[in-house]
N, C-alpha and C. Protein backbone atom coordinates (compact mmCIF):
# COMPACT_ATOMS: atom_id res chain seq x y z
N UNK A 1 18.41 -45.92 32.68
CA UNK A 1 18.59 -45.76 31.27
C UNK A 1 19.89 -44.99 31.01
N UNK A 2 20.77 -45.41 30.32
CA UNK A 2 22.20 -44.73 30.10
C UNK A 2 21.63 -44.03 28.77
N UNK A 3 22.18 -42.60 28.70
CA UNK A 3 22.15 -41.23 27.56
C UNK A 3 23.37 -40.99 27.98
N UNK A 4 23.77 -40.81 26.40
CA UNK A 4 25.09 -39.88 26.13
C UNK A 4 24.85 -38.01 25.75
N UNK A 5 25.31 -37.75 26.95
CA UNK A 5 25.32 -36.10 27.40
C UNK A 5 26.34 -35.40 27.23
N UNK A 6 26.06 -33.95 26.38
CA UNK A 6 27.30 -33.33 26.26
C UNK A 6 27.25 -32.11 27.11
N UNK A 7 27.32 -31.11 27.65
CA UNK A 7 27.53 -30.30 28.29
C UNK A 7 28.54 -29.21 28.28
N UNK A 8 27.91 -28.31 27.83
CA UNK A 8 28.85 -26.75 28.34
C UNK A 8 29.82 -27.03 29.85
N UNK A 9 30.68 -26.17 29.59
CA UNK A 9 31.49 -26.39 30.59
C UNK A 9 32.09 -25.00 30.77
N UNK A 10 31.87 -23.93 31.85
CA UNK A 10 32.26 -22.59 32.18
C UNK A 10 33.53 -22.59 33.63
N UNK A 11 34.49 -21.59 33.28
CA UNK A 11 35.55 -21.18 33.97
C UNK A 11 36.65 -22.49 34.38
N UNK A 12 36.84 -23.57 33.31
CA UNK A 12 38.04 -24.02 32.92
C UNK A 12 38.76 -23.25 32.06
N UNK A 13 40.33 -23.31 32.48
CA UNK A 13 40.94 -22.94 31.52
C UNK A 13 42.49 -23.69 31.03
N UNK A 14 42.67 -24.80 31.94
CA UNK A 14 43.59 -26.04 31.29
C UNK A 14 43.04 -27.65 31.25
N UNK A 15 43.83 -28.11 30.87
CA UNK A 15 43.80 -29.70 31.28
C UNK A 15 43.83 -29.88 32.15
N UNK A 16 44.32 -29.36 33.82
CA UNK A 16 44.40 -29.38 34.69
C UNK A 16 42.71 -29.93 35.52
N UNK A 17 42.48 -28.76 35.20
CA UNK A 17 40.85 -28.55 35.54
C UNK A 17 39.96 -29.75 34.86
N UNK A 18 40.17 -29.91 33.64
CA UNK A 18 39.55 -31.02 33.31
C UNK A 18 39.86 -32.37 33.95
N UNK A 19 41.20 -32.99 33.85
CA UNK A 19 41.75 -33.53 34.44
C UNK A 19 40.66 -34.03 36.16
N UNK A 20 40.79 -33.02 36.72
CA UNK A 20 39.49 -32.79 38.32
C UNK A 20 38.22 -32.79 37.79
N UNK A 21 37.81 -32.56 37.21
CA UNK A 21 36.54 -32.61 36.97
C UNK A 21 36.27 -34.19 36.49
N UNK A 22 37.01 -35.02 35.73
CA UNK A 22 36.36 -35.81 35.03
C UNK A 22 36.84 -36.99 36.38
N UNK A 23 37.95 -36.61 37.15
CA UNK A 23 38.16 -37.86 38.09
C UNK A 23 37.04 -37.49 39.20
N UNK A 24 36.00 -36.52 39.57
CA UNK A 24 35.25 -36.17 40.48
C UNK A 24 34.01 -37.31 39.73
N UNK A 25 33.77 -36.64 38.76
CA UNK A 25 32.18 -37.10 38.12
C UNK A 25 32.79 -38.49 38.08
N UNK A 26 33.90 -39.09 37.33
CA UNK A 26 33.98 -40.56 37.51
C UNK A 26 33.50 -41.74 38.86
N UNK A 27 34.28 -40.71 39.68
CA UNK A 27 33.77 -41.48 41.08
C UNK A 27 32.44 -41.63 40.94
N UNK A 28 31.19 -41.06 40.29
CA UNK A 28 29.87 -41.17 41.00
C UNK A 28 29.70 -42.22 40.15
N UNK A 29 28.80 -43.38 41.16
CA UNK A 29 27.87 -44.73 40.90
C UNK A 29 26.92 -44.24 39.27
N UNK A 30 26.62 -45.27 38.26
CA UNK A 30 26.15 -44.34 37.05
C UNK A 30 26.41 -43.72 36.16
N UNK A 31 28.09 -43.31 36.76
CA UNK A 31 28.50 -42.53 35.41
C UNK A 31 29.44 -43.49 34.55
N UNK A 32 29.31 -43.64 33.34
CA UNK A 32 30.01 -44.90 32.61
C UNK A 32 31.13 -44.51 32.34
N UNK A 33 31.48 -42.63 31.80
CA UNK A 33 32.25 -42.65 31.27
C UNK A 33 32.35 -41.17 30.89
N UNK A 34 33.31 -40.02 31.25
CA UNK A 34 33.23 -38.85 31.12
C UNK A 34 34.18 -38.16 30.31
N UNK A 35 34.57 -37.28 29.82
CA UNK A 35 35.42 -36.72 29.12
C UNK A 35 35.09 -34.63 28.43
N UNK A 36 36.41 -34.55 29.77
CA UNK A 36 36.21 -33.04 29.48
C UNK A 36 37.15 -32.61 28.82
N UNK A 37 36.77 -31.81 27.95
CA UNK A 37 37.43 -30.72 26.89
C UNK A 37 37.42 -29.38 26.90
N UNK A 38 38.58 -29.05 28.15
CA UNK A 38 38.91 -27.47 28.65
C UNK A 38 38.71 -26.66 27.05
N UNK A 39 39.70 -26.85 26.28
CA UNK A 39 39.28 -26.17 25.28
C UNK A 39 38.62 -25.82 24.20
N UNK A 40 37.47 -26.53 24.04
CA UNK A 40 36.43 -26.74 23.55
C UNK A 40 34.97 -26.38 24.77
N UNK A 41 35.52 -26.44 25.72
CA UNK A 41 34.14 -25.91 26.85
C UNK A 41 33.21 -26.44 26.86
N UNK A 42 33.71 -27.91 26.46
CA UNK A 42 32.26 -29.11 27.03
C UNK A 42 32.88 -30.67 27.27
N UNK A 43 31.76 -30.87 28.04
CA UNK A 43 32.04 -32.42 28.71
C UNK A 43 31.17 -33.28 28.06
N UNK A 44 31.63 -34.74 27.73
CA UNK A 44 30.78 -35.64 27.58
C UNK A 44 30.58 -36.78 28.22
N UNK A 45 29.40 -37.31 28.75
CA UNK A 45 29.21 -38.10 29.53
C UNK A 45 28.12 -39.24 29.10
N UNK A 46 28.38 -40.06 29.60
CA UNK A 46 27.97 -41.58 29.26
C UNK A 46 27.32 -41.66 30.80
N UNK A 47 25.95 -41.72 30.82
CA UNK A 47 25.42 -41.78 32.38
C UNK A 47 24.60 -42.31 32.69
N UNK A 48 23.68 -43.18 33.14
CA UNK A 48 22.80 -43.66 34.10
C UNK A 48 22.06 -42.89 34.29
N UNK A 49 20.76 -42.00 34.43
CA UNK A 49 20.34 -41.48 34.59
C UNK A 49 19.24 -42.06 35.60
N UNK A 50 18.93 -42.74 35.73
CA UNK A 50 18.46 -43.78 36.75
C UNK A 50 19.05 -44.07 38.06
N UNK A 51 19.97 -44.18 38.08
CA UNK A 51 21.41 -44.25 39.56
C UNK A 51 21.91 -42.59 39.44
N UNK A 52 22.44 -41.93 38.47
CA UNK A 52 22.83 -40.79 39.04
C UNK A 52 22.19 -39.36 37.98
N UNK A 53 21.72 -38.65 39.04
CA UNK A 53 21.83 -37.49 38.25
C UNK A 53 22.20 -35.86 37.70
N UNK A 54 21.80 -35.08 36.33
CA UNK A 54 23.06 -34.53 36.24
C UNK A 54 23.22 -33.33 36.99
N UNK A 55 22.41 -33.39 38.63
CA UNK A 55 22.28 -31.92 39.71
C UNK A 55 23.40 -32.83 40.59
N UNK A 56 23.57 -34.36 40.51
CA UNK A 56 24.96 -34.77 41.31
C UNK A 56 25.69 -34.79 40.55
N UNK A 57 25.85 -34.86 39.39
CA UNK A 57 27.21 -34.51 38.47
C UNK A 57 27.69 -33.14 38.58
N UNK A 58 26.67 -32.12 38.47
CA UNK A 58 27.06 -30.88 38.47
C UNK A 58 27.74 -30.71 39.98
N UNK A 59 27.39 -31.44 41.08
CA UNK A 59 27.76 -30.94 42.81
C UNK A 59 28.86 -31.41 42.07
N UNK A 60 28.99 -32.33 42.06
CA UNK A 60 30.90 -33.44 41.79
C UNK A 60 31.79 -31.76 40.94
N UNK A 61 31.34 -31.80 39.74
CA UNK A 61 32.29 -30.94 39.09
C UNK A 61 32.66 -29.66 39.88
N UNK A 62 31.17 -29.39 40.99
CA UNK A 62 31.59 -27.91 41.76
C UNK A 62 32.63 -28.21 42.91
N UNK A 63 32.93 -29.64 43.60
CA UNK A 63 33.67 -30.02 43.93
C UNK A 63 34.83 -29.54 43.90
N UNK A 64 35.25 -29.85 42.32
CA UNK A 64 36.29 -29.77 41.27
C UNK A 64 36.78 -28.42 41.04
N UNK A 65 35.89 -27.60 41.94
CA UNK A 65 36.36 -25.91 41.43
C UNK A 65 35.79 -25.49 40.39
N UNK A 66 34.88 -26.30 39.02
CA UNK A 66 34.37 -25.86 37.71
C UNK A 66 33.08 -25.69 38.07
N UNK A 67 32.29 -24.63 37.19
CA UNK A 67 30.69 -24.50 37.20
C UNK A 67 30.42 -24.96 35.81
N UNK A 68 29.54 -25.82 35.43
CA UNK A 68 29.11 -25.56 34.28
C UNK A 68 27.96 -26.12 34.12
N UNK A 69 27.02 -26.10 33.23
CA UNK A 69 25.69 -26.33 32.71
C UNK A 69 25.08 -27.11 31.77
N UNK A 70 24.45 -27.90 32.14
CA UNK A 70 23.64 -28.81 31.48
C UNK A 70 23.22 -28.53 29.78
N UNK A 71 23.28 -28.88 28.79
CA UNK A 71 22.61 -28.25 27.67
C UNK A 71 21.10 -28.72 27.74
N UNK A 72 20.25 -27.94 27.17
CA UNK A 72 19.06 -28.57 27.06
C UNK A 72 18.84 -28.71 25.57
């Protein structure tokens, strides 16, 4: 089932970082479509939740050097 997810996003602080983060989570199978906003401090994601989920999105972004957190 694809949900559109927005997410907090902690200890970015350019485009840079976003930039890594959104080409990490892109790579994963499931994710349709991501988009981070260093200065605004959240990501949005278009995802599969069925093929991927958001404790492997979160590994991908820690990848990336960023921590950040799921909203509930």
């Amino acid at each position: 089932m694809i949900e559109e997810v927005v997410v907090p996003v902690k200890g970015m602080v350019c485009s840079s970082c976003a930039m890594k983060v959104e080409a990490a989570v892109n790579a994963l199978r499931g994710v349709k479509s991501v988009r981070v906003d260093a200065s605004r401090g959240e990501a949005k994601l278009l995802i599969d939740v069925s093929v991927t989920s958001l404790d492997e999105v979160r590994a991908a972004s820690r990848t990336a050097a960023t921590r950040w957190t799921p909203a509930r």
